[in-house]
Protein backbone atom coordinates (compact mmCIF):
# COMPACT_ATOMS: atom_id res chain seq x y z
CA UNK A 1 78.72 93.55 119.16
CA UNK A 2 77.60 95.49 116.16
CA UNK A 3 79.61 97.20 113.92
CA UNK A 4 78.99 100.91 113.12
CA UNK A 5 79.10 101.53 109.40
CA UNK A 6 80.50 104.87 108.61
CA UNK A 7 80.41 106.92 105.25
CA UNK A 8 83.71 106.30 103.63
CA UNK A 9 85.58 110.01 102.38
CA UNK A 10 86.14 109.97 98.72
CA UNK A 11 89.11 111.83 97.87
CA UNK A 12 91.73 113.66 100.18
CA UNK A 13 91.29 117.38 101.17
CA UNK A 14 95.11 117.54 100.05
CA UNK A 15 94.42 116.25 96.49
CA UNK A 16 92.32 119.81 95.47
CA UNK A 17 95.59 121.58 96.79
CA UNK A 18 97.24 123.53 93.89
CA UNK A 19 100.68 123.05 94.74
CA UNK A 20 102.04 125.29 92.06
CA UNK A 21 100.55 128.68 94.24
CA UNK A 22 103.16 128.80 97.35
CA UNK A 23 100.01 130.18 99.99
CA UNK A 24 97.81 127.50 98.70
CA UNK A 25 100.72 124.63 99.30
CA UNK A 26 102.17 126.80 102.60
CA UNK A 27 98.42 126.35 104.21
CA UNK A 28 97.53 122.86 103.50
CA UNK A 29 100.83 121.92 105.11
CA UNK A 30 100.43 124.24 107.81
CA UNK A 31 96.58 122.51 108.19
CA UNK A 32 98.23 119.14 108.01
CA UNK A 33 101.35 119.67 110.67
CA UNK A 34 98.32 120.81 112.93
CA UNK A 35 95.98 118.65 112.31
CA UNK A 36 93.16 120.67 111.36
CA UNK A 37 92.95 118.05 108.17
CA UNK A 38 91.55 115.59 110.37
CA UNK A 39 88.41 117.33 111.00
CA UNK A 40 87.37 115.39 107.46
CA UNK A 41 87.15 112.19 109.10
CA UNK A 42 84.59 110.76 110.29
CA UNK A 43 83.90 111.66 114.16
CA UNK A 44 83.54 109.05 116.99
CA UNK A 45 80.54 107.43 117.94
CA UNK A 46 78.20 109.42 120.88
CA UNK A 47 78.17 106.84 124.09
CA UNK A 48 80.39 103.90 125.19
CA UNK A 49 81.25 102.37 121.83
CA UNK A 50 85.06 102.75 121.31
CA UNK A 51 86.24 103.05 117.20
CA UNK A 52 89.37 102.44 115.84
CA UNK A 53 91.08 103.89 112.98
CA UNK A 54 90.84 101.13 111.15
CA UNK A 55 86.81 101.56 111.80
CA UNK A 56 87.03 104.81 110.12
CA UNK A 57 89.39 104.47 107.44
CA UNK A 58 88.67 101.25 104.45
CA UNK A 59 91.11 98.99 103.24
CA UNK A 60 90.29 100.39 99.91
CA UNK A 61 91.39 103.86 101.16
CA UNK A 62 94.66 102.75 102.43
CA UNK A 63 95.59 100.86 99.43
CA UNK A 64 94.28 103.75 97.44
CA UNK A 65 97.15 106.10 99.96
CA UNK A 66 99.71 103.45 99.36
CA UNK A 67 99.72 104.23 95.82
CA UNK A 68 99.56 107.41 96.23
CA UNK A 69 102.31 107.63 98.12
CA UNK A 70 104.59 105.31 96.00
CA UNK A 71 103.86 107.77 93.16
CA UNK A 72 104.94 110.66 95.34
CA UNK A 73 107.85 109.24 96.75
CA UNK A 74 109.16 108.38 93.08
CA UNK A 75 109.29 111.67 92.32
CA UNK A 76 110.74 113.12 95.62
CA UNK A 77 113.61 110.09 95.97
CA UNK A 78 114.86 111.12 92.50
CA UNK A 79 115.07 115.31 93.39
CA UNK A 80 117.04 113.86 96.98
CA UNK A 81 119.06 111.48 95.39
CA UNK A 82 120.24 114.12 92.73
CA UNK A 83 120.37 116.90 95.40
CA UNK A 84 122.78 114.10 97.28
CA UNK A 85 120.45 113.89 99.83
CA UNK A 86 119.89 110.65 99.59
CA UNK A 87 121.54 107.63 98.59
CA UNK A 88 120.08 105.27 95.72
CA UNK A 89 120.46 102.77 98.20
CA UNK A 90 118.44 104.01 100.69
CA UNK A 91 115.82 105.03 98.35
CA UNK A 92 115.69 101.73 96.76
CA UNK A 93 115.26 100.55 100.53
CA UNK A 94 112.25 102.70 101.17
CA UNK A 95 111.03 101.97 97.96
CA UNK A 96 110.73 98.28 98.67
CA UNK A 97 109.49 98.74 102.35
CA UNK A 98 106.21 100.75 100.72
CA UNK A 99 105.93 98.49 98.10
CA UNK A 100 105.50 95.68 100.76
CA UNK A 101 102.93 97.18 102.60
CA UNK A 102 101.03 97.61 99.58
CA UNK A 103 101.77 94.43 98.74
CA UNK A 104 100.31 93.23 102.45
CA UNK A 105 97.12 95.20 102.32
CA UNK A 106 96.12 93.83 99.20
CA UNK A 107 96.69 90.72 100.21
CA UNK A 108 94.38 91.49 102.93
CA UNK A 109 92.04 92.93 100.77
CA UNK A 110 92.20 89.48 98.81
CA UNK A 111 91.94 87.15 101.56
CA UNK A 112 88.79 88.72 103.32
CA UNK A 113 87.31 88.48 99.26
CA UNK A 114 87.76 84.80 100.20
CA UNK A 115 86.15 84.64 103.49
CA UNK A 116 82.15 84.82 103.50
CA UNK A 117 81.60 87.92 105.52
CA UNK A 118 79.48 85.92 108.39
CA UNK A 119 82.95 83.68 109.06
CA UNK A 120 84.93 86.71 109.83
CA UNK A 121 85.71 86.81 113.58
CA UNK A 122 84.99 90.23 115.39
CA UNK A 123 87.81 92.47 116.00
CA UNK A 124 88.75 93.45 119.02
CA UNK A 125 88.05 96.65 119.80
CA UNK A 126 90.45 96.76 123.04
């Protein structure tokens, strides 16, 4: 079966959000909790051929999420943990959990670096 290769985005619609003006912040999470944000990705293929996400979204892009979302976390744990609404514990938890998915997708990323792209089995598409 042959893959279909699809542009990859560069960027995230959210990133040209200024956060600092409270309609520009109050739409983009109004887009996002209805899902008018996915619209940017790329669309399914016309006919039989069934894509996953993982079709449309590269491992560089979800490493390149997982950091961003480390970063925002960082600064959102430390406002809830000195609002008390969240313990240092638990944040430390959380912490560690995203830190080990980045952790697993660039060891993905690192493994299929090792693997001549012929070898590669096909993924199921089921």
């Amino acid at each position: 079966m042959t893959q279909t290769h699809l542009p990859v985005l560069i960027g995230d619609p959210m990133d040209s959000v200024d956060w600092q003006k409270p309609e520009e912040a109050s739409l983009a999470c109004h887009e996002w909790q209805h899902g008018s944000h996915i619209d940017s990705l790329p669309k399914q293929p016309q006919g039989n051929e069934k894509m996953s996400v993982l079709d449309r979204v590269s491992l560089a892009d979800q490493i390149a999420e997982v950091h961003r979302e480390i970063e925002m976390r960082k600064r959102v744990y430390i406002r809830q943990v000195d609002n008390g609404k969240m313990t240092a514990t638990e944040a430390a938890r959380r912490s560690t959990v995203m830190a080990a998915v980045l952790e697993t997708l660039e060891e993905l990323r690192n493994a299929k670096r090792q693997v001549p792209e012929g070898d590669l089995p096909p993924r199921s598409l089921g």
